[in-house]
N, C-alpha and C. Protein backbone atom coordinates (compact mmCIF):
# COMPACT_ATOMS: atom_id res chain seq x y z
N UNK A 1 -13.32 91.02 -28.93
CA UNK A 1 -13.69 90.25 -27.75
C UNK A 1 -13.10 90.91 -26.54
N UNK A 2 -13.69 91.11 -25.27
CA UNK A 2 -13.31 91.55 -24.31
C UNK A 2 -12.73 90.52 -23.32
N UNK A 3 -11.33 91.31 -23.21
CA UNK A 3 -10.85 90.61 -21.63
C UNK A 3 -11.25 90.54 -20.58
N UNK A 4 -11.34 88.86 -20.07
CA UNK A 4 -11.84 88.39 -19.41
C UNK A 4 -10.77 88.56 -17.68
N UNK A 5 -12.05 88.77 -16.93
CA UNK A 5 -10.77 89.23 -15.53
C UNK A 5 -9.94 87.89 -15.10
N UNK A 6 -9.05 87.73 -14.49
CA UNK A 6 -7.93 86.89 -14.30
C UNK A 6 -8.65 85.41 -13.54
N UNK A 7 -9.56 85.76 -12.52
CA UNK A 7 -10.55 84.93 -11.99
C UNK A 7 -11.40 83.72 -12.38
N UNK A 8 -12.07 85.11 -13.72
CA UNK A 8 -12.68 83.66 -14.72
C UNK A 8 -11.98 82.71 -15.42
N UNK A 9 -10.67 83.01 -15.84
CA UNK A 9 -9.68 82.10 -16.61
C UNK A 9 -9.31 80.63 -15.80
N UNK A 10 -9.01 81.44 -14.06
CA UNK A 10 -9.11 80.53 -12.94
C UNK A 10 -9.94 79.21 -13.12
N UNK A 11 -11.34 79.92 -12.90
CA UNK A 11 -12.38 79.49 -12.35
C UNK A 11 -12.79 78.53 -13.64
N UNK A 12 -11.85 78.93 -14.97
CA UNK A 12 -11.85 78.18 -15.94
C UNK A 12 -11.57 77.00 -15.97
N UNK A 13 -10.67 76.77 -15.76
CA UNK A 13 -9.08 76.19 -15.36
C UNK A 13 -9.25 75.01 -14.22
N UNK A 14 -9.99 75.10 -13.18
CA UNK A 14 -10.44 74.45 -12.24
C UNK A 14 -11.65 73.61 -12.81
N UNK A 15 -13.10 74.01 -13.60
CA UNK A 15 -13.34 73.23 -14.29
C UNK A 15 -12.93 72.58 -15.28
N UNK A 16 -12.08 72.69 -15.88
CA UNK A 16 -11.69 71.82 -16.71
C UNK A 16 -10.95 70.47 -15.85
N UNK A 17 -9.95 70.75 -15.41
CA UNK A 17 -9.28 70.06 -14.26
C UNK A 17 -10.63 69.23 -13.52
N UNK A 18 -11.46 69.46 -12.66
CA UNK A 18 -12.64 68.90 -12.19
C UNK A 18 -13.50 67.90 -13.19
N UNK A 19 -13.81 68.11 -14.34
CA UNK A 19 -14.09 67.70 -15.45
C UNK A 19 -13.02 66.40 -16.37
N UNK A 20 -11.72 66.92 -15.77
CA UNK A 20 -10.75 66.04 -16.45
C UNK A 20 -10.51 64.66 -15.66
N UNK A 21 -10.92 65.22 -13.86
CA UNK A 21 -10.40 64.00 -12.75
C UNK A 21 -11.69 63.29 -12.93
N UNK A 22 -13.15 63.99 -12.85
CA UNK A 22 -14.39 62.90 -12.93
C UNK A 22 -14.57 62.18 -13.72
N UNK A 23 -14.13 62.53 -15.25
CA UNK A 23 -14.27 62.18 -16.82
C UNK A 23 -13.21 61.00 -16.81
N UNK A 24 -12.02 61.36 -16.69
CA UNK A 24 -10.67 60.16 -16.69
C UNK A 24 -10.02 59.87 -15.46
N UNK A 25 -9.58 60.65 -14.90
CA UNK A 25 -8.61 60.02 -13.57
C UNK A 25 -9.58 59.13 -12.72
N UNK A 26 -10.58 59.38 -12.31
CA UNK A 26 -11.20 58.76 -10.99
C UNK A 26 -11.48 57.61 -11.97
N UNK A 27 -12.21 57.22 -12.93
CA UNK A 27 -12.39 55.68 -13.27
C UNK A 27 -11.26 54.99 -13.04
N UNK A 28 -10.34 55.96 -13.84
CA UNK A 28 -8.78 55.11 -13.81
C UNK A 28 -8.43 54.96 -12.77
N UNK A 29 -8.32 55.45 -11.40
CA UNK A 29 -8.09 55.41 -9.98
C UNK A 29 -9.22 53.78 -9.58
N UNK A 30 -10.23 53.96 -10.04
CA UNK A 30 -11.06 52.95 -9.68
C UNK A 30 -10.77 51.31 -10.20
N UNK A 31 -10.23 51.57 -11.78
CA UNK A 31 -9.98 50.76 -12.55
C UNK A 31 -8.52 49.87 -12.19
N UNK A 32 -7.59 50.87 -11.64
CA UNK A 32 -6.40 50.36 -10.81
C UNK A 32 -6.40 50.21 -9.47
N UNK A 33 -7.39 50.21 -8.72
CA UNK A 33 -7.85 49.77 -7.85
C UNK A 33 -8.44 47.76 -8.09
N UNK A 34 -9.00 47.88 -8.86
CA UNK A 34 -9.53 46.68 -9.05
C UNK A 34 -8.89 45.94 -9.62
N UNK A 35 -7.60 46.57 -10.01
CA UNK A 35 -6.22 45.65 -10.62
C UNK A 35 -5.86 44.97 -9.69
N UNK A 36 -5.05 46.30 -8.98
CA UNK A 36 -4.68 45.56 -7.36
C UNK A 36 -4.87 44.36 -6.76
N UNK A 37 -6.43 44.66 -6.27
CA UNK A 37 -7.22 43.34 -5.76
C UNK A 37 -7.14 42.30 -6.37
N UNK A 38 -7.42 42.39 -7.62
CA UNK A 38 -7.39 41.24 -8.77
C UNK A 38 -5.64 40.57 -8.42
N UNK A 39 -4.73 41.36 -8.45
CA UNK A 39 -3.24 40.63 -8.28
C UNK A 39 -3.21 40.16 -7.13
N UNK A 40 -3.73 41.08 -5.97
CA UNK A 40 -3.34 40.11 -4.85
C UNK A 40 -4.83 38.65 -4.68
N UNK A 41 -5.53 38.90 -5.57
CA UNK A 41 -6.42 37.74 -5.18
C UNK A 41 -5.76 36.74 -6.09
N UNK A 42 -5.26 36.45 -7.14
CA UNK A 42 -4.48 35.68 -7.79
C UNK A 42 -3.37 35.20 -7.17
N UNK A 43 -2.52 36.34 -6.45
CA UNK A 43 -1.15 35.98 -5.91
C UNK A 43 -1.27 34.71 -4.93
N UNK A 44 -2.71 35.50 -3.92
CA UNK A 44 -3.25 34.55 -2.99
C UNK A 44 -3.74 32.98 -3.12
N UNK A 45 -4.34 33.24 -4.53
CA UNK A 45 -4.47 31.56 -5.07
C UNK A 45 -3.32 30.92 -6.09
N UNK A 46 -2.36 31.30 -6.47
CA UNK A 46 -1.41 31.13 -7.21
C UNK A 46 -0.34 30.44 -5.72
N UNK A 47 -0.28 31.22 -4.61
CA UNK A 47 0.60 30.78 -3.49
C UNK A 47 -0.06 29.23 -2.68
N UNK A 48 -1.61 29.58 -2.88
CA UNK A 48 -2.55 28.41 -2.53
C UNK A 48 -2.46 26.94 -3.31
N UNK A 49 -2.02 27.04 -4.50
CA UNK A 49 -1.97 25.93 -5.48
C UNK A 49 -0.84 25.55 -5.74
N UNK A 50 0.29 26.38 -5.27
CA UNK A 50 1.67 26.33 -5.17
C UNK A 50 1.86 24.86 -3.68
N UNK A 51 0.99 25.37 -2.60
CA UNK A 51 0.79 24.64 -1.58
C UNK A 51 0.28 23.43 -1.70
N UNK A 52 -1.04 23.11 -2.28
CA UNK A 52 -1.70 21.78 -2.68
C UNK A 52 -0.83 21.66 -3.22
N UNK A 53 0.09 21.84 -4.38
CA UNK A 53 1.23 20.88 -5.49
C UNK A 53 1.52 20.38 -4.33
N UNK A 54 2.59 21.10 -3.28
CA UNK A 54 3.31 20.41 -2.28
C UNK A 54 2.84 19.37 -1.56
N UNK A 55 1.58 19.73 -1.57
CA UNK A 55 1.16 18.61 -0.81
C UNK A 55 0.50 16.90 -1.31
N UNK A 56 0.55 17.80 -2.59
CA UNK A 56 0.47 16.38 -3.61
C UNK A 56 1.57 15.70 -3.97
N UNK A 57 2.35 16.41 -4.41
CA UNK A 57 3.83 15.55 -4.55
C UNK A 57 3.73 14.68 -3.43
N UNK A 58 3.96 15.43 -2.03
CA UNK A 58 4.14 14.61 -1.21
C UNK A 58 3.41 12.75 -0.93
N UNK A 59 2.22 13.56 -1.24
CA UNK A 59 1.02 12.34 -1.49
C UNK A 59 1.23 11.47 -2.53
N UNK A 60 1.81 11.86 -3.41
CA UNK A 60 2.31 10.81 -4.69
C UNK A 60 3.83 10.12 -4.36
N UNK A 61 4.56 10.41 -3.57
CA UNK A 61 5.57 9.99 -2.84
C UNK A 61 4.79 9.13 -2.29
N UNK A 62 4.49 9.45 -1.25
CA UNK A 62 4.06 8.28 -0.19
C UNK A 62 3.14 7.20 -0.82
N UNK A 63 2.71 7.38 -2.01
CA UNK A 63 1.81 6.33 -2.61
C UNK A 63 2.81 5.60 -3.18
N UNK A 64 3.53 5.89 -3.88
CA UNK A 64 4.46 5.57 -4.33
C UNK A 64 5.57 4.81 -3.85
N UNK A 65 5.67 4.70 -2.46
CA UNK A 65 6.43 3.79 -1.35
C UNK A 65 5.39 2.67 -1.19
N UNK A 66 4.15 3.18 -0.86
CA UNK A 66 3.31 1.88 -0.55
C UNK A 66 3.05 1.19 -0.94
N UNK A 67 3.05 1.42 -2.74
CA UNK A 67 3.24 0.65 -3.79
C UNK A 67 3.94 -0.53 -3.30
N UNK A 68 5.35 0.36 -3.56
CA UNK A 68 6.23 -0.52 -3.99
C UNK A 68 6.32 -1.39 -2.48
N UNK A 69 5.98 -1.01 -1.09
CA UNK A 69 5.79 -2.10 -0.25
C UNK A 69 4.85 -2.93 -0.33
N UNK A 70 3.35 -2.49 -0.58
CA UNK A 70 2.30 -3.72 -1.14
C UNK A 70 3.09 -4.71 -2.11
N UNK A 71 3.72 -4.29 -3.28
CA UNK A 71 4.41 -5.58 -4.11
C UNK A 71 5.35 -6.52 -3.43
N UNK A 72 6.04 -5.69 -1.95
CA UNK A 72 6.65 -6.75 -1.75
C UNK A 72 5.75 -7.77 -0.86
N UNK A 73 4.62 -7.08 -0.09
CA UNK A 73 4.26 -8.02 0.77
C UNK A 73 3.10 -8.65 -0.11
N UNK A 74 2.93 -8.83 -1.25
CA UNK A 74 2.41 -9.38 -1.98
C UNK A 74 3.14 -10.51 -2.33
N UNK A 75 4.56 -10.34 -2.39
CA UNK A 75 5.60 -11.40 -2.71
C UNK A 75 5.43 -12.62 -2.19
N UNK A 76 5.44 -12.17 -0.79
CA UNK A 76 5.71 -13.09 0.49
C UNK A 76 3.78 -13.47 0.86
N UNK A 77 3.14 -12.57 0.92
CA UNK A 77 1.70 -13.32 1.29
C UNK A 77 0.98 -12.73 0.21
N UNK A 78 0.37 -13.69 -0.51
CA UNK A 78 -0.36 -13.77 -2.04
C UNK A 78 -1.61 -13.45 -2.10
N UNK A 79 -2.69 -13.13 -3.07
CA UNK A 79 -3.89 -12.86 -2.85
C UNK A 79 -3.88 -14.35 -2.91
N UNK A 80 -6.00 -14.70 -2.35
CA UNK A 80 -6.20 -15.73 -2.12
C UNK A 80 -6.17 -16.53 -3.28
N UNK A 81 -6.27 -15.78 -4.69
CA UNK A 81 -6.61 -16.40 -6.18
C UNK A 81 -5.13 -17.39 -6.63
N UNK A 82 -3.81 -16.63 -5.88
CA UNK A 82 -2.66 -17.21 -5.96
C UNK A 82 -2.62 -18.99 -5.06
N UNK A 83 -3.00 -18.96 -4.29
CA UNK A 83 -2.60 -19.87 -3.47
C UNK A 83 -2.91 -21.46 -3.55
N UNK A 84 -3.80 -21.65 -5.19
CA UNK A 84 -3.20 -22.76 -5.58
C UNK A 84 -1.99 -22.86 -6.32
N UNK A 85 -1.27 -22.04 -6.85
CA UNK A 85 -0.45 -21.87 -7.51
C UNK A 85 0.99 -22.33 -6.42
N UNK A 86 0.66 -21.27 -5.06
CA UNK A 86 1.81 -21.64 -4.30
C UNK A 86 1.47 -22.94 -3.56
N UNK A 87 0.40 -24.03 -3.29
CA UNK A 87 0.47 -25.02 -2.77
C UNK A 87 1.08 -25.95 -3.78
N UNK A 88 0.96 -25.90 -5.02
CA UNK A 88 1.51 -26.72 -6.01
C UNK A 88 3.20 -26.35 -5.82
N UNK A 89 4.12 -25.63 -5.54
CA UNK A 89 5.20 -24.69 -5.57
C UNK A 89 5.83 -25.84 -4.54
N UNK A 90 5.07 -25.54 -3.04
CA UNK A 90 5.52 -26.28 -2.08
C UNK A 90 4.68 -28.10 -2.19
N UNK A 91 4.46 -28.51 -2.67
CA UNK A 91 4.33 -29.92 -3.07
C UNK A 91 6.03 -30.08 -4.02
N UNK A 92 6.05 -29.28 -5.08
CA UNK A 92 7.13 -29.77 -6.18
C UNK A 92 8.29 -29.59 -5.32
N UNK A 93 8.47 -28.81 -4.08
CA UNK A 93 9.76 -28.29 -3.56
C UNK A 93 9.70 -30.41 -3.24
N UNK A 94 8.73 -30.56 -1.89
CA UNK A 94 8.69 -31.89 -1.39
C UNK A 94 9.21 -32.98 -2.72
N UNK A 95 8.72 -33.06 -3.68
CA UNK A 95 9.27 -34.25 -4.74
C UNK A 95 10.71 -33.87 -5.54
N UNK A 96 11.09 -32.46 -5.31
CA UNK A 96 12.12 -31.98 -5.73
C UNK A 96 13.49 -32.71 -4.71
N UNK A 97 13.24 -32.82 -3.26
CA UNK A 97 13.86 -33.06 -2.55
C UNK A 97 13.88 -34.89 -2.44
N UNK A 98 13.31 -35.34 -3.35
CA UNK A 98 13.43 -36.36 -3.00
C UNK A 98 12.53 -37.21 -1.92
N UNK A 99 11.33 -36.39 -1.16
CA UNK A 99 10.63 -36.92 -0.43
C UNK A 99 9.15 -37.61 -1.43
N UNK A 100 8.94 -38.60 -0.93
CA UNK A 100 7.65 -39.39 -1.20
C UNK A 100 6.06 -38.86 -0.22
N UNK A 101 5.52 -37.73 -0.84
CA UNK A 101 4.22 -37.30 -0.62
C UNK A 101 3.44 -38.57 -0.50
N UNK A 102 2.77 -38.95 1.00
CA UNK A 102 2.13 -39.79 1.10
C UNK A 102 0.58 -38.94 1.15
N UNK A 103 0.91 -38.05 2.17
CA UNK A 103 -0.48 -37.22 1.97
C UNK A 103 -0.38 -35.60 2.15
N UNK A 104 -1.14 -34.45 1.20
CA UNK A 104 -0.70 -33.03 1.37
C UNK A 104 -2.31 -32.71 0.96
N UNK A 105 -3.19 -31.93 1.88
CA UNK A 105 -4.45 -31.93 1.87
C UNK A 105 -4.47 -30.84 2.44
N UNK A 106 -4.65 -29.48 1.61
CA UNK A 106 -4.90 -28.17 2.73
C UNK A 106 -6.33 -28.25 3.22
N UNK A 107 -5.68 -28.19 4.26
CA UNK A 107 -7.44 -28.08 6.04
C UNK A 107 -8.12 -26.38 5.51
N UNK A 108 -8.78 -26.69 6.15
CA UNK A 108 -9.78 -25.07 5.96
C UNK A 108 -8.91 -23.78 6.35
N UNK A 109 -9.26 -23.17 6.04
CA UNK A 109 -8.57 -21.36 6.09
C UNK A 109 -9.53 -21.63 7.28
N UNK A 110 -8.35 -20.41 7.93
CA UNK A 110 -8.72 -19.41 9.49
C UNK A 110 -8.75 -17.98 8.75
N UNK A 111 -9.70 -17.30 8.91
CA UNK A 111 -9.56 -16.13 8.55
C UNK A 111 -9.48 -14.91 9.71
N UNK A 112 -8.39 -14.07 9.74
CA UNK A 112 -8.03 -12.91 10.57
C UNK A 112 -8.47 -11.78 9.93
N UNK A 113 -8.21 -10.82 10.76
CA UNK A 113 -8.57 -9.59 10.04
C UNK A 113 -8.50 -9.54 8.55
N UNK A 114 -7.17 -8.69 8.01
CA UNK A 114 -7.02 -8.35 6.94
C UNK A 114 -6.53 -10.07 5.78
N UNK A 115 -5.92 -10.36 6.75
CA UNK A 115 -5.07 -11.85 6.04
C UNK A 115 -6.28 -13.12 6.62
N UNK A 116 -5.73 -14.53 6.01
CA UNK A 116 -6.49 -16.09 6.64
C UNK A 116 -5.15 -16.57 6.24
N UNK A 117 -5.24 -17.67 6.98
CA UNK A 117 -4.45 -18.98 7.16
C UNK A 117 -4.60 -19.87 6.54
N UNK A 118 -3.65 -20.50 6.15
CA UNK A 118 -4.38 -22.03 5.06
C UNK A 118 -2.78 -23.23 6.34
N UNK A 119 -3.80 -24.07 6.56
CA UNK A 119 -2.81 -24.83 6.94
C UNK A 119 -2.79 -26.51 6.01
N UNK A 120 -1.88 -26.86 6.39
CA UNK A 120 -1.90 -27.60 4.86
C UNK A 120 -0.92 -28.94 5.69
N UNK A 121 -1.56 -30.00 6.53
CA UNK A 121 -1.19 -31.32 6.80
C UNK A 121 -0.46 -31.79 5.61
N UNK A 122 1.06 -32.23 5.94
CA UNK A 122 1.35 -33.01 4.99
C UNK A 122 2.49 -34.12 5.66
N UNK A 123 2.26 -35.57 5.13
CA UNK A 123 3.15 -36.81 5.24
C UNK A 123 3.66 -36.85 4.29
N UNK A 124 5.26 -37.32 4.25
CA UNK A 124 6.13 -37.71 3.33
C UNK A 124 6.87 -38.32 4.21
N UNK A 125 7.53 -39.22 2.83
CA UNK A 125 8.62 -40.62 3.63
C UNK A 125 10.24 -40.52 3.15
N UNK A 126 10.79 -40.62 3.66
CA UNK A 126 12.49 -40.13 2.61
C UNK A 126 13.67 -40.10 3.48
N UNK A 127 14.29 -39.87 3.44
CA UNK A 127 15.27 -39.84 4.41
C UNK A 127 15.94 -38.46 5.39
N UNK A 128 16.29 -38.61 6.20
CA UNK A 128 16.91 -37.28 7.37
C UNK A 128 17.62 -35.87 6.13
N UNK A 129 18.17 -36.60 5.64
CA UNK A 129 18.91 -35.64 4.61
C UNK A 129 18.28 -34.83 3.43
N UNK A 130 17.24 -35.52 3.14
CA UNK A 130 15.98 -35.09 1.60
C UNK A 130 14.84 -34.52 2.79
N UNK A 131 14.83 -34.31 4.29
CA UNK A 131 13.98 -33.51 5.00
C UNK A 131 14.60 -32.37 4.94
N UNK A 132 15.55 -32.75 5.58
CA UNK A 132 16.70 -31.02 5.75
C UNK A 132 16.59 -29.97 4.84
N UNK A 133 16.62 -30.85 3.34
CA UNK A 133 17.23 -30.16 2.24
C UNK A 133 15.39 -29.74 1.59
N UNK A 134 14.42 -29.98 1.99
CA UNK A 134 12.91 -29.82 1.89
C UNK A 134 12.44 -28.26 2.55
N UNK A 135 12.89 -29.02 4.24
CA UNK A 135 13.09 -27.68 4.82
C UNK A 135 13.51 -26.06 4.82
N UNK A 136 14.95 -26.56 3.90
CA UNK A 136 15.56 -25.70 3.35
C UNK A 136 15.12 -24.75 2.45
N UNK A 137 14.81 -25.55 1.76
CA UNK A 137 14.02 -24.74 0.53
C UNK A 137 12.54 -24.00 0.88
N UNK A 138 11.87 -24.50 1.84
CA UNK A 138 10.93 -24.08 2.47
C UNK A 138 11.46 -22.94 3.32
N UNK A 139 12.54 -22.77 3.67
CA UNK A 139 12.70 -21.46 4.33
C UNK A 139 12.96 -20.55 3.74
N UNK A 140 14.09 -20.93 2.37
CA UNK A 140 14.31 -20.12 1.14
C UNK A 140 13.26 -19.47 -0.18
N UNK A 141 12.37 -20.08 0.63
CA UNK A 141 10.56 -19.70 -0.37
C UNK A 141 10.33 -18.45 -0.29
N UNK A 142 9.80 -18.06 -1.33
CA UNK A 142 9.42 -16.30 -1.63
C UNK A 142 8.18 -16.10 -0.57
N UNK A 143 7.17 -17.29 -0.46
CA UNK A 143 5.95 -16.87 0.42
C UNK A 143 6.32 -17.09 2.08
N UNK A 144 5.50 -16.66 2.71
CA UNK A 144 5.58 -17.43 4.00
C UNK A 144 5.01 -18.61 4.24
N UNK A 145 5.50 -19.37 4.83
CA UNK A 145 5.26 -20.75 4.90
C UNK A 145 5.68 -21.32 6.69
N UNK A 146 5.21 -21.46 7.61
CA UNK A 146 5.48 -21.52 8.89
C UNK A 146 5.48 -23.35 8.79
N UNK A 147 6.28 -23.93 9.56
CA UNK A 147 6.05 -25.59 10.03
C UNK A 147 5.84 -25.86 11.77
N UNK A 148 4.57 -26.79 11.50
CA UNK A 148 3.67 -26.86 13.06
C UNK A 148 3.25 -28.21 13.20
N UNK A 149 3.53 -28.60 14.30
CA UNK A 149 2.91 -29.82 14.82
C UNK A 149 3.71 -31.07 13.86
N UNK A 150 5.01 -30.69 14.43
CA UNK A 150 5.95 -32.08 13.30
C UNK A 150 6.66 -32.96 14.31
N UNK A 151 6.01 -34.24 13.84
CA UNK A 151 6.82 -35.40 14.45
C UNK A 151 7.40 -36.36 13.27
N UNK A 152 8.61 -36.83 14.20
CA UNK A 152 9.01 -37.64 12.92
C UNK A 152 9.25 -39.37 13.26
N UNK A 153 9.44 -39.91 12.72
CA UNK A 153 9.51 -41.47 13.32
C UNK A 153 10.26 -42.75 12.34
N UNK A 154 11.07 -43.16 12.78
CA UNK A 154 11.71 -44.49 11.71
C UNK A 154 10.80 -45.03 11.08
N UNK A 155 10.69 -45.37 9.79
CA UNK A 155 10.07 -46.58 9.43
C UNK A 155 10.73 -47.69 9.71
N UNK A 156 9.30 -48.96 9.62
CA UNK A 156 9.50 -50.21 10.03
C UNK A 156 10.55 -50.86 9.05
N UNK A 157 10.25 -50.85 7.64
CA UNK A 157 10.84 -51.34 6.66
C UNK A 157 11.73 -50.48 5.56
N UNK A 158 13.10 -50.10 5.83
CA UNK A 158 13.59 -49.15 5.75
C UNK A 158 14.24 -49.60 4.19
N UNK A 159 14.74 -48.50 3.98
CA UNK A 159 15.28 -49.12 2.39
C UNK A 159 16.72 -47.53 2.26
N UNK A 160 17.63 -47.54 1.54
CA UNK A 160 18.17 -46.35 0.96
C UNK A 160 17.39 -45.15 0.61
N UNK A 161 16.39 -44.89 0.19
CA UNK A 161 15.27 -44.14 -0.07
C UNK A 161 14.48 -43.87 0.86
N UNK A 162 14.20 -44.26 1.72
CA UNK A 162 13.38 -44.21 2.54
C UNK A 162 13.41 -44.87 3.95
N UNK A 163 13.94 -44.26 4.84
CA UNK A 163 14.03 -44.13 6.24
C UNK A 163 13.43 -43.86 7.36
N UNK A 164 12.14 -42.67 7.46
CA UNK A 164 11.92 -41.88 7.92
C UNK A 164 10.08 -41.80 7.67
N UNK A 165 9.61 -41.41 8.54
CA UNK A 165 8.16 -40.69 8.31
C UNK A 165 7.98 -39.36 8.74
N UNK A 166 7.96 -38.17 7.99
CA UNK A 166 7.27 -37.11 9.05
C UNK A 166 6.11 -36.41 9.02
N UNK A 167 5.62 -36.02 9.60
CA UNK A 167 3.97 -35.80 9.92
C UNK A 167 4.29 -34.04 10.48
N UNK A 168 3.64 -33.32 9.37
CA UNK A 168 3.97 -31.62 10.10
C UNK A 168 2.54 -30.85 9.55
N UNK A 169 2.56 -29.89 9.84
CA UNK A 169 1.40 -28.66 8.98
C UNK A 169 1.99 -27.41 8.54
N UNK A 170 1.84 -27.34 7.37
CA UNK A 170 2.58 -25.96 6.93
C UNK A 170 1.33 -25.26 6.84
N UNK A 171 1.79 -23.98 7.45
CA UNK A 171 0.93 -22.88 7.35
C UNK A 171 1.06 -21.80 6.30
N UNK A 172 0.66 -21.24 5.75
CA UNK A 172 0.51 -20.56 5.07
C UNK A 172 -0.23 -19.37 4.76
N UNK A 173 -0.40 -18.07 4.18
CA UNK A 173 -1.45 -17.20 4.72
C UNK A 173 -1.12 -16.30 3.13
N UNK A 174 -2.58 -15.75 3.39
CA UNK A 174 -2.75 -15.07 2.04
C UNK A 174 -3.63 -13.75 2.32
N UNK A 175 -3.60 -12.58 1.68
CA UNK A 175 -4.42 -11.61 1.87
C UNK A 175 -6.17 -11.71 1.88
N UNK A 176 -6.57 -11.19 2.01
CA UNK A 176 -8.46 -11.30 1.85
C UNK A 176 -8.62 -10.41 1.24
N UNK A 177 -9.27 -10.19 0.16
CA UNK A 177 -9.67 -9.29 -0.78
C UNK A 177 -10.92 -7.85 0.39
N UNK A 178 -11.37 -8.69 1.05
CA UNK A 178 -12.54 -7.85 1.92
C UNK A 178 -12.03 -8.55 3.64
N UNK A 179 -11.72 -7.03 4.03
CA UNK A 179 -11.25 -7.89 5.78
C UNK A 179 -12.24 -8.35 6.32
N UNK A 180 -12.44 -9.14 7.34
CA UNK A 180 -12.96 -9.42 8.35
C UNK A 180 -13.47 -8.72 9.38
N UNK A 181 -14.78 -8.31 9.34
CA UNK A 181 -15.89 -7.17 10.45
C UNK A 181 -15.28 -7.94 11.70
N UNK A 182 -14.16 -6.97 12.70
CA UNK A 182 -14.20 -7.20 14.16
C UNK A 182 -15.17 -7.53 14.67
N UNK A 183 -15.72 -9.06 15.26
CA UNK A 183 -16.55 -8.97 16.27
C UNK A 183 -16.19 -8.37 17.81
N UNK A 184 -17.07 -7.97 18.80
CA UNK A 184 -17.26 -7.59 19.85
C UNK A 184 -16.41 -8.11 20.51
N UNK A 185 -15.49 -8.07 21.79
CA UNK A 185 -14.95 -8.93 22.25
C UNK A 185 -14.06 -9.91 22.05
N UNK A 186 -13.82 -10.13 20.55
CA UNK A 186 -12.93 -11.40 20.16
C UNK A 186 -11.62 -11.07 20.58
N UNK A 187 -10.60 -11.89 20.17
CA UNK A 187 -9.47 -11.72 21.00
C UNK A 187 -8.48 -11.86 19.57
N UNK A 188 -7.63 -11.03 19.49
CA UNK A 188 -6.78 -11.35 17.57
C UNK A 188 -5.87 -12.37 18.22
N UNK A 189 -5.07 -12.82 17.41
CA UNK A 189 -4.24 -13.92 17.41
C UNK A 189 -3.24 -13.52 18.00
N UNK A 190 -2.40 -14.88 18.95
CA UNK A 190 -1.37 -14.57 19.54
C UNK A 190 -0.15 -13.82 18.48
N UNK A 191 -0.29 -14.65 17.43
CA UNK A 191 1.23 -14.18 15.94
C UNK A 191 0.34 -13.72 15.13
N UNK A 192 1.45 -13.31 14.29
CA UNK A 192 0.65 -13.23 12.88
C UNK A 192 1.94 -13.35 11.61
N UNK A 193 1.38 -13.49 10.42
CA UNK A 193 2.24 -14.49 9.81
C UNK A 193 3.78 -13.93 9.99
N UNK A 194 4.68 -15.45 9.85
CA UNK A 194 5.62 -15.04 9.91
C UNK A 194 6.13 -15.04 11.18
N UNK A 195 5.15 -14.99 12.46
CA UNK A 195 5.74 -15.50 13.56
C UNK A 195 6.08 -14.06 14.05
N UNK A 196 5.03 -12.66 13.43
CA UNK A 196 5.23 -11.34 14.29
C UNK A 196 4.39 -11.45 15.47
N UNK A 197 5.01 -10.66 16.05
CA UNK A 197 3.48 -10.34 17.29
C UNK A 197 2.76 -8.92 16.84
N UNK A 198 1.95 -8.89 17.04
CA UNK A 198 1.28 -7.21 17.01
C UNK A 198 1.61 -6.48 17.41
């Protein structure tokens, strides 16, 4: 076989090499190219979902307070399904104290926005001391319970038991399952339960 001049061995040498980068390196250049992208497009949504968590936690926090404040103001103002339960509550407080229920007749609901009103006329007869101690317990009540329009007056025919007449309206208020569509113009209430202002 004859030796080949130094050139062609070259010129060898360079195709092969040319042959070796088109055949393997450049896919692989291409192929780690599309790694790349691929990591930073992951990194990018991996840092993205890292973010929503945060912002869900947060959101499960704050639900999680409102909870537990809806239960309390559930405590104090009841759905409407409760509120025979609590007119019976405040009747037993009245015979608990020793007062004689002459009459306890809840009047129609006022309905407000989100909450209504139940006001609830009631006469009983008993003495200064079995009012106080009525009262008392009416202030010490888990619901709200407001007292309006109370007069009181001696009876004619007085006895140990019974001294006294008083004539009041307890108010009372309960949530609405569905609020109340603002009309145009109306005007909201001076209070609201409990004796807040807005």
């Amino acid at each position: 076989m004859k030796k080949q001049p130094w050139y062609v061995y070259l010129l060898l040498a360079a195709l092969v090499a040319g042959l070796a980068y088109v055949g393997y390196f450049k896919p692989r250049q291409a192929e780690l190219a599309r790694l790349r992208d691929d990591r930073t497009r992951v990194e990018a949504e991996t840092a993205n979902l890292r973010e929503k968590k945060k912002q869900l936690d947060s959101i499960e926090m704050e639900l999680a307070t409102l909870t537990v404040s809806l239960a309390e103001l559930e405590t104090i103002i009841p759905q409407k399904r409760e509120i025979g339960e609590m007119l019976r509550s405040v009747q037993q407080m009245a015979l608990d104290s020793d007062l004689e229920v002459i009459r306890f007749v809840p009047d129609r609901e006022t309905a407000f926005d989100f909450y209504a009103e139940q006001p609830i006329p009631i006469e009983v007869t008993g003495t200064y001391h079995n009012l106080g101690l009525f009262f008392d317990r009416l202030m010490h009540f888990s619901r709200i319970c407001n007292v309006d329009e109370f007069t009181i007056s001696p009876l004619q025919n007085q006895n140990e038991a019974s001294t006294i007449r008083a004539l009041f309206t307890a108010k009372t208020y309960f949530f609405l399952e569905q609020p109340v569509p603002a009309k145009p113009g109306a005007k909201r209430p001076a209070t609201q339960p409990g004796g807040i202002r807005p």
